[in-house]
Protein backbone atom coordinates (compact mmCIF):
# COMPACT_ATOMS: atom_id res chain seq x y z
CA UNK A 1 0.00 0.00 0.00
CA UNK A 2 1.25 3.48 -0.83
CA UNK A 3 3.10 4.25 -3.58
CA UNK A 4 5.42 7.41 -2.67
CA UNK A 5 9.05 7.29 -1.23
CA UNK A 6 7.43 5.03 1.81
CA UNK A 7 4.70 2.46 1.82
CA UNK A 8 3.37 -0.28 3.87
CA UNK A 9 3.59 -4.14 3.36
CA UNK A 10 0.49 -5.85 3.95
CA UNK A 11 0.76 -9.66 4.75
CA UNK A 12 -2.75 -11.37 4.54
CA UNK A 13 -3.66 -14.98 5.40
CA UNK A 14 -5.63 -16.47 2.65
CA UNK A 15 -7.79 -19.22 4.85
CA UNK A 16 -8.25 -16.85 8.59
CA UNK A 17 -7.79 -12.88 7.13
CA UNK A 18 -5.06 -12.37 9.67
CA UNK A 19 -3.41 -9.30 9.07
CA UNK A 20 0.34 -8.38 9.59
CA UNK A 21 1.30 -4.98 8.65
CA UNK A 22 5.11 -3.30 8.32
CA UNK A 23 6.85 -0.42 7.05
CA UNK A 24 8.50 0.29 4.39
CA UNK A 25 10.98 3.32 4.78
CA UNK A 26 11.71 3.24 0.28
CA UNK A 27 9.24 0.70 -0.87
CA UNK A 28 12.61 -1.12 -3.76
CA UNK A 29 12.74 -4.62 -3.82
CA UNK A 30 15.47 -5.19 -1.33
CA UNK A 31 13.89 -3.27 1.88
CA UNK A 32 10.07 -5.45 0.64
CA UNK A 33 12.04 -8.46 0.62
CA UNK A 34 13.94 -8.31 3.77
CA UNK A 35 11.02 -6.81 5.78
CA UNK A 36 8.58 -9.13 4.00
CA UNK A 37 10.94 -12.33 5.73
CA UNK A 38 11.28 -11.07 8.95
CA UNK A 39 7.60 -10.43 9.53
CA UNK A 40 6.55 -13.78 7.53
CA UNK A 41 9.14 -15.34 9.84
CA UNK A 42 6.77 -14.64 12.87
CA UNK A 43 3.82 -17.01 11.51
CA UNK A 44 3.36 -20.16 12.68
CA UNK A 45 4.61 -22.64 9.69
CA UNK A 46 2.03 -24.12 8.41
CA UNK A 47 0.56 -20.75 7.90
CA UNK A 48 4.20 -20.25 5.45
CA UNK A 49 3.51 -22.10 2.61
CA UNK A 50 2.83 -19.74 -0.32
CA UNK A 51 2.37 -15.63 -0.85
CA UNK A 52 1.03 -14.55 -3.76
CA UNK A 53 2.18 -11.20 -5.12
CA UNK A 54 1.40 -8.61 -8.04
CA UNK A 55 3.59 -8.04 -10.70
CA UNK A 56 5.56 -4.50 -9.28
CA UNK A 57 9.16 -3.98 -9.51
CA UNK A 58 9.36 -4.04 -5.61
CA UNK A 59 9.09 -7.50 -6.01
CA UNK A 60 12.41 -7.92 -8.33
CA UNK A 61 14.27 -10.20 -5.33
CA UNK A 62 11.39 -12.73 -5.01
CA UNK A 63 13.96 -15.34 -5.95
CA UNK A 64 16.25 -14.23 -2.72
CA UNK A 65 12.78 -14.36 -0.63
CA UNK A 66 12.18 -18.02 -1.17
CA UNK A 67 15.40 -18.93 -0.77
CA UNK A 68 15.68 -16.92 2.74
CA UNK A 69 12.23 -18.19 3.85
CA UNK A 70 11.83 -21.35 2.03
CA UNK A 71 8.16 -19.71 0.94
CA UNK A 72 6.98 -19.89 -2.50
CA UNK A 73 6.07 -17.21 -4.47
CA UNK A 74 3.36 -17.22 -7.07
CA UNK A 75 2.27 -13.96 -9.38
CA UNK A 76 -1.02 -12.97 -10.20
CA UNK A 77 -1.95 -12.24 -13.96
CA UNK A 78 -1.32 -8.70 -15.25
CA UNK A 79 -4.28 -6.66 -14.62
CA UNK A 80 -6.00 -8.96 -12.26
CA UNK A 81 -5.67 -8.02 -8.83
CA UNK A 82 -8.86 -10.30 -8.05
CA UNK A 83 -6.09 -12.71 -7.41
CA UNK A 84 -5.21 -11.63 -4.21
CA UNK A 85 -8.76 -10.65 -3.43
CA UNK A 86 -7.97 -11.36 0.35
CA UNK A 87 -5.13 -8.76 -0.23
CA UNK A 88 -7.33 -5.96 -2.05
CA UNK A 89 -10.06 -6.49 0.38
CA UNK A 90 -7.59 -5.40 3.52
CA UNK A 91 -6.33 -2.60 1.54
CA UNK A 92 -9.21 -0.70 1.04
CA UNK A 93 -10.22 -1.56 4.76
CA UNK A 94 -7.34 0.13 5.57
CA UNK A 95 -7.99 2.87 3.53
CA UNK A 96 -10.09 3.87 6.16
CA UNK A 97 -6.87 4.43 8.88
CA UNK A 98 -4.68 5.58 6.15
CA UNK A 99 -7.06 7.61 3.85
CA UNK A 100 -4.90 8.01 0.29
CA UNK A 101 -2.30 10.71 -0.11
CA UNK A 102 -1.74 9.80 3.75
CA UNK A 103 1.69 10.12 4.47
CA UNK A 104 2.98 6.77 5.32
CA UNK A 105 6.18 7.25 6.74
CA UNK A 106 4.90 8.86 9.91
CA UNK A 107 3.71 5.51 11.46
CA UNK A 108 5.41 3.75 13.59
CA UNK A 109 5.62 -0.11 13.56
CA UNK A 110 3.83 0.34 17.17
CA UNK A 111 1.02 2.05 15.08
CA UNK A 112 0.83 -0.56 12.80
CA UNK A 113 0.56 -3.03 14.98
CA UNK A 114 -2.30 -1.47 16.59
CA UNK A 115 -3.90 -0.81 13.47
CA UNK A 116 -3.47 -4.77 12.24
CA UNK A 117 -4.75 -5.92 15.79
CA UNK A 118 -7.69 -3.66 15.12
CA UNK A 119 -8.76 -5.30 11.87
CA UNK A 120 -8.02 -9.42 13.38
CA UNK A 121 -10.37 -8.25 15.63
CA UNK A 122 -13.53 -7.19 13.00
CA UNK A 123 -15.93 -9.86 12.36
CA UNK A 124 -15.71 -10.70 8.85
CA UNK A 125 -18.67 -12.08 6.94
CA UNK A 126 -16.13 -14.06 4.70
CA UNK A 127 -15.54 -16.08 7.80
CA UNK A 128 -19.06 -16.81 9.17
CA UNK A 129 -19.02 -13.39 11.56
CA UNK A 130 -15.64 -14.43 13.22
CA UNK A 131 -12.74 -12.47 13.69
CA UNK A 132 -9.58 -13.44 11.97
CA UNK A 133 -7.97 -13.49 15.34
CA UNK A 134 -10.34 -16.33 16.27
CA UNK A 135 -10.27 -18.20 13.34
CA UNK A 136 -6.50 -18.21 13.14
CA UNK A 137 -6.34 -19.25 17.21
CA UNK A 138 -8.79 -21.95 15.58
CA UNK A 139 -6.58 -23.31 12.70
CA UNK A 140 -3.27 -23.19 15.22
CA UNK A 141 -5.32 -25.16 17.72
CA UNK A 142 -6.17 -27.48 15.38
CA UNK A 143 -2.68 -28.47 13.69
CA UNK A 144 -0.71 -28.11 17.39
């Protein structure tokens, strides 16, 4: 998200909508990568099996990713960011912390934090009225 000299990585479980947020200072390919791994890193591992990305030049070290994290990458088609439709979705909810032309680079990862634990805690309809939170308590529960 954000497309100015900072931005902010969004990390989105597919199957629970968690939500991990973190900044990116210059949003190039080697700061997306290496902050990318160290907050994927913090998952549990079954939850670090694939990420699917678009098709931006901030994503030029993928390679280096899945060899640091051992995670797959896959790439959605040009021009179809219905792809990542989990991805899109938390965007534009977060659109409503960080309205556009916001400038990024004035929140702090303690901010971000707050603002990810904010949204695993909104029921989604996508999940049956549950919160991600609970629903990804529910899937580490399940595979512990």
């Amino acid at each position: 998200m954000g497309r100015g000299k900072s931005a902010i990585g969004t990390l989105v479980e597919r199957s629970t909508r968690y939500v991990m947020l973190f900044a990116l200072e210059k949003p190039i390919a080697e700061n997306v990568r290496i902050e990318m791994t160290q907050k994927i890193m913090q998952l549990p591992e079954q939850f670090r099996k694939s990420i699917t990305w678009d098709r931006g030049k901030e994503m030029a070290q993928h390679r280096q990713f899945t060899i640091d994290s051992g995670i797959q990458i896959c790439f959605c088609d040009p021009r179809s960011s219905w792809q990542r439709g989990s991805n899109e979705n938390t965007n534009g909810l977060l659109r409503q912390y960080l309205p556009k032309g916001t400038d990024l680079s004035i929140h702090t990862e303690a901010e971000l934090d707050s603002i990810a634990e904010e949204l695993n805690n909104r029921p989604r309809q996508t999940l049956n009225w549950v919160t991600p939170l609970e629903k990804f308590a529910e899937v580490v529960a399940t595979t512990a």
